[in-house]
N, C-alpha and C. Protein backbone atom coordinates (compact mmCIF):
# COMPACT_ATOMS: atom_id res chain seq x y z
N UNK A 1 151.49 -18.67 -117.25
CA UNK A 1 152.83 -18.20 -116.94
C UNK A 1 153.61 -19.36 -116.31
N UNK A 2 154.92 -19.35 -116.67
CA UNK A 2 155.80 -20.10 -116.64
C UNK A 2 155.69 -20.16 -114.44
N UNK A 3 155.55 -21.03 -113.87
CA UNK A 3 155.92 -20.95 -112.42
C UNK A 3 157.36 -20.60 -111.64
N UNK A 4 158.10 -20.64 -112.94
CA UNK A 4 159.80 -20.69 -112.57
C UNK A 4 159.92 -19.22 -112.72
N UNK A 5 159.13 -18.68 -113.51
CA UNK A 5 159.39 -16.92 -114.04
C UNK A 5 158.64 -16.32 -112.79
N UNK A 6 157.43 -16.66 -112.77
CA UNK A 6 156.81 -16.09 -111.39
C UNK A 6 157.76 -15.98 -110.16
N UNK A 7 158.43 -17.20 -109.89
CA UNK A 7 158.94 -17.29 -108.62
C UNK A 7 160.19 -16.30 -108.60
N UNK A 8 160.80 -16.36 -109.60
CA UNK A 8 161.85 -15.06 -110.19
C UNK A 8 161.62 -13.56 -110.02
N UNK A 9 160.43 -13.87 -110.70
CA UNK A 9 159.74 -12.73 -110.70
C UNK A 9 159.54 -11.25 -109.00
N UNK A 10 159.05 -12.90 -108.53
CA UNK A 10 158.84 -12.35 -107.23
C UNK A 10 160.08 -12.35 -106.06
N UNK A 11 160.90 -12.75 -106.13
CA UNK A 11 162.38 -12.87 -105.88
C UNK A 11 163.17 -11.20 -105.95
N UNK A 12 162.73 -10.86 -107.51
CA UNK A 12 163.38 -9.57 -108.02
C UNK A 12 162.68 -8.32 -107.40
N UNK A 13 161.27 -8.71 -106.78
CA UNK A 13 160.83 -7.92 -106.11
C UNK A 13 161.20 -7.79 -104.82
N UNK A 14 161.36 -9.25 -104.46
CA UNK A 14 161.64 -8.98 -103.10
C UNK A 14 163.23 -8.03 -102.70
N UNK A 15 164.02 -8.36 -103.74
CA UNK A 15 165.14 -7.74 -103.35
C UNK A 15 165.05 -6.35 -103.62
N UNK A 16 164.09 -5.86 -104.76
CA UNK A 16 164.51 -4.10 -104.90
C UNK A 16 163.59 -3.49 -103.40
N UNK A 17 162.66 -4.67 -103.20
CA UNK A 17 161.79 -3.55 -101.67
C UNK A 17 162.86 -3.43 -100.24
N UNK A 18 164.39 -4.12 -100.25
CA UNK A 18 164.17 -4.29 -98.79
C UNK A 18 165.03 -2.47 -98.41
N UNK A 19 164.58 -2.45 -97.30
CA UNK A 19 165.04 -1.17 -96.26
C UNK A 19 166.38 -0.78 -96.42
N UNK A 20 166.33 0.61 -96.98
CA UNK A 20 167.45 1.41 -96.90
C UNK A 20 167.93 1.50 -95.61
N UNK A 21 169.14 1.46 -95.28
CA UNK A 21 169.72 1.93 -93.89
C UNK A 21 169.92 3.63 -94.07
N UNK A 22 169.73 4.00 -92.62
CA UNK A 22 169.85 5.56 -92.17
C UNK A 22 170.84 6.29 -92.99
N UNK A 23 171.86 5.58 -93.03
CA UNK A 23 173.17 6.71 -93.35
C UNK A 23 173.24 6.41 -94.90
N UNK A 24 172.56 5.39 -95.47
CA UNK A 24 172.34 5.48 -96.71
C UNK A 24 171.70 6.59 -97.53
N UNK A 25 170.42 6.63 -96.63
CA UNK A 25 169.30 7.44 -96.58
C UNK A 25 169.76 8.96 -96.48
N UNK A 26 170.45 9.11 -95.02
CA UNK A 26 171.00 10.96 -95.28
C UNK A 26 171.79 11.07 -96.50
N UNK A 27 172.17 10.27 -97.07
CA UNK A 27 173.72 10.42 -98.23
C UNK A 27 172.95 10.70 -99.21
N UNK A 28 171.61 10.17 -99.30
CA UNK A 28 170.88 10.39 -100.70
C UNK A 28 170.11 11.60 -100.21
N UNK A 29 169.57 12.24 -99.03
CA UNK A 29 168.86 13.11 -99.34
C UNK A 29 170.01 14.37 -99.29
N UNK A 30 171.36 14.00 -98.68
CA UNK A 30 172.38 15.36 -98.81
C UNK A 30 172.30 15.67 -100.18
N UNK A 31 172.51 14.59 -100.92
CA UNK A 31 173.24 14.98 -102.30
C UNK A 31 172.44 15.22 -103.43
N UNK A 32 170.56 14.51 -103.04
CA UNK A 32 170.02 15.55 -103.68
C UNK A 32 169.68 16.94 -103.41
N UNK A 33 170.50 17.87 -102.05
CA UNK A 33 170.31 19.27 -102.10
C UNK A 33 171.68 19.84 -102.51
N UNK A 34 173.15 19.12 -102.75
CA UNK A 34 174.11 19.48 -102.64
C UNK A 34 174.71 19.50 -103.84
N UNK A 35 174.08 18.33 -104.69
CA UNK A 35 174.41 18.70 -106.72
C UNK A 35 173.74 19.60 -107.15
N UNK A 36 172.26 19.96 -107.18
CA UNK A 36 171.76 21.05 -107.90
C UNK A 36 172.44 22.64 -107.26
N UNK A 37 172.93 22.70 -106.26
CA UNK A 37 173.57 23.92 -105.32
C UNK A 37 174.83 23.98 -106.21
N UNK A 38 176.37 23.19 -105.90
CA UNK A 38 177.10 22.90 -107.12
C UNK A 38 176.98 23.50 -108.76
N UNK A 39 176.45 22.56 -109.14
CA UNK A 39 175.90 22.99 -110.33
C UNK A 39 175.39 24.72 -111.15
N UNK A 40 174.64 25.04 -109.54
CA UNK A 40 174.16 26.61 -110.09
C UNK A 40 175.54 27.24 -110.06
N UNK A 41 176.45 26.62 -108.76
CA UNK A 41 177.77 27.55 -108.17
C UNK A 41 178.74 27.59 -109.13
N UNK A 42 178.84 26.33 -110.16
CA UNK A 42 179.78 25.97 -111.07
C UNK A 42 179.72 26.89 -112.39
N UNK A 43 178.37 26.81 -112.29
CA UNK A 43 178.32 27.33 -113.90
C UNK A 43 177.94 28.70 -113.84
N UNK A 44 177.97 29.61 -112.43
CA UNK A 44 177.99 31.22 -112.72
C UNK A 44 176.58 31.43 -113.23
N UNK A 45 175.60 30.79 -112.71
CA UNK A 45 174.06 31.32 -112.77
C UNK A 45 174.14 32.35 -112.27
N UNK A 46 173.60 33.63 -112.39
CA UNK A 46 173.23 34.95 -111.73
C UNK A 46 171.67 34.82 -110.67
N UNK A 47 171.61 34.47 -109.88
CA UNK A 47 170.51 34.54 -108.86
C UNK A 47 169.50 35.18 -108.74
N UNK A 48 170.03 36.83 -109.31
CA UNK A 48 169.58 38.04 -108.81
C UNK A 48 169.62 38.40 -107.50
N UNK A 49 170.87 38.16 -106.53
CA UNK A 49 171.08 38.87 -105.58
C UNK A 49 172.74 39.56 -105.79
N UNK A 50 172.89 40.82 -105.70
CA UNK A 50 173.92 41.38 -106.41
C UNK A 50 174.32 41.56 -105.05
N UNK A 51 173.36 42.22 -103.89
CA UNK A 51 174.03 42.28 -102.50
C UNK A 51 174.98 41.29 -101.85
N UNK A 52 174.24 40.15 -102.43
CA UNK A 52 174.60 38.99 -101.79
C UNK A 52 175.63 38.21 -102.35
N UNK A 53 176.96 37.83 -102.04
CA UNK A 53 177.86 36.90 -103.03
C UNK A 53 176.94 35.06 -102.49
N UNK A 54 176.58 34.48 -103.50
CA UNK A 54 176.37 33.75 -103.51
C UNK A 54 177.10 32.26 -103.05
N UNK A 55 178.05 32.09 -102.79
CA UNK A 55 179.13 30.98 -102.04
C UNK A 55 179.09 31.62 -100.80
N UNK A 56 179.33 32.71 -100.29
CA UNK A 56 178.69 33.03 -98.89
C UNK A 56 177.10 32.50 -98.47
N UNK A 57 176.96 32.53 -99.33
CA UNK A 57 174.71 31.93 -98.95
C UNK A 57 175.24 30.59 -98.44
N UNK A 58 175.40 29.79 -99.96
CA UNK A 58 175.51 28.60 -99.08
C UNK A 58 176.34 28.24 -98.44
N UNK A 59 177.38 28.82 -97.69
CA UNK A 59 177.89 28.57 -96.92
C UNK A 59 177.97 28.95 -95.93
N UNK A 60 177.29 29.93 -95.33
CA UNK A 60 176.28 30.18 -94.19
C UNK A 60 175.14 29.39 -93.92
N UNK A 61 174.17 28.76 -95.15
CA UNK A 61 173.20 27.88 -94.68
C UNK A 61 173.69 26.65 -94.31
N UNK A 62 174.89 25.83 -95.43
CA UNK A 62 175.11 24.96 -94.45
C UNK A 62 175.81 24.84 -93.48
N UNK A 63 176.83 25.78 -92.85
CA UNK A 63 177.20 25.65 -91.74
C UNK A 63 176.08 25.78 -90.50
N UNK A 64 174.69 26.31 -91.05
CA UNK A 64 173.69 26.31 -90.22
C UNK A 64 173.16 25.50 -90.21
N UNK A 65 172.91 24.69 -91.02
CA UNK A 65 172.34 23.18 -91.17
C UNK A 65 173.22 22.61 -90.23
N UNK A 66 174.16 21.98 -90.18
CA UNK A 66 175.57 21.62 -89.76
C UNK A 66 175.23 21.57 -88.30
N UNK A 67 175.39 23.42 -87.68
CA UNK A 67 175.24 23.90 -85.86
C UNK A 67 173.64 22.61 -85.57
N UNK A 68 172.76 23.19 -86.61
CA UNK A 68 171.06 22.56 -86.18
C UNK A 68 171.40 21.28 -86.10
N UNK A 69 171.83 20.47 -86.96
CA UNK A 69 172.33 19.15 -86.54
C UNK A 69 172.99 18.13 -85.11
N UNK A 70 174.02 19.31 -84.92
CA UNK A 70 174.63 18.73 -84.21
C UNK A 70 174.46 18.84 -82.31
N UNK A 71 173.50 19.69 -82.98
CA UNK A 71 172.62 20.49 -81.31
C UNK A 71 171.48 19.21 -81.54
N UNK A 72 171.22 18.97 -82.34
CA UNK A 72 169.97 18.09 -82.34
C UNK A 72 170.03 16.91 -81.68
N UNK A 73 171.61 16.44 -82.37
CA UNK A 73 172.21 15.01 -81.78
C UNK A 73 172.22 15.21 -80.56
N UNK A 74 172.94 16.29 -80.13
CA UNK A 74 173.50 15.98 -78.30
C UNK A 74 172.15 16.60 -77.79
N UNK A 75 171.20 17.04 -78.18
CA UNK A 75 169.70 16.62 -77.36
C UNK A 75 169.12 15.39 -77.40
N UNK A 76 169.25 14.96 -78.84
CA UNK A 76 168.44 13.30 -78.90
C UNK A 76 169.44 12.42 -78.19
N UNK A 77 170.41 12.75 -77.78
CA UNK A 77 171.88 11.80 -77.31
C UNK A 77 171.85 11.89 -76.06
N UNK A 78 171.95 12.72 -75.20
CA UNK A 78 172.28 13.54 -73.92
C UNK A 78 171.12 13.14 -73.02
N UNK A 79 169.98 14.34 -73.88
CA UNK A 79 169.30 15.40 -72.86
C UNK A 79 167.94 14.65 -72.84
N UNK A 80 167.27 13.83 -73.79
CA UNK A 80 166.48 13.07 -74.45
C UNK A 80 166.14 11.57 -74.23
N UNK A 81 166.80 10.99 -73.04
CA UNK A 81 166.89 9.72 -73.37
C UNK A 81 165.65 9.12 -72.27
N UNK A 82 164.94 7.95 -73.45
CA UNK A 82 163.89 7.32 -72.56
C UNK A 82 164.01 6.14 -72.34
């Protein structure tokens, strides 16, 4: 093997491994729970909950996600500190 391709080689690795930052990180795990949610909401999937209007669900869970969050912060922020 060519030594110039190797060193390339290993170059291209080094750049796809380095560390996601945090807020990168929440953005990708929001939006993989927040397109497939969308998607069911868009296109009038039936659930099988007839009790239940469905845009009320998720929008009760995430405003509960949301409260859990932000109670979380001002404990890890506040109440938490070492």
């Amino acid at each position: 093997m060519d030594p110039h391709t190797s060193v390339e080689i290993k170059e291209a690795v080094k750049k796809v491994q380095k560390p996601v930052c945090r807020v990168c990180r929440m953005i990708r795990i929001y939006l993989l729970f927040v397109v497939p949610i969308l998607v069911l909401l868009w296109s009038g999937i039936d659930v099988g909950l007839n009790d239940i209007d469905s845009q009320d669900l998720v929008v009760n869970i995430v405003l509960g996600v949301l409260a859990f969050q932000i109670i979380r912060r001002i404990y890890i922020d506040y109440f938490k500190r070492d």
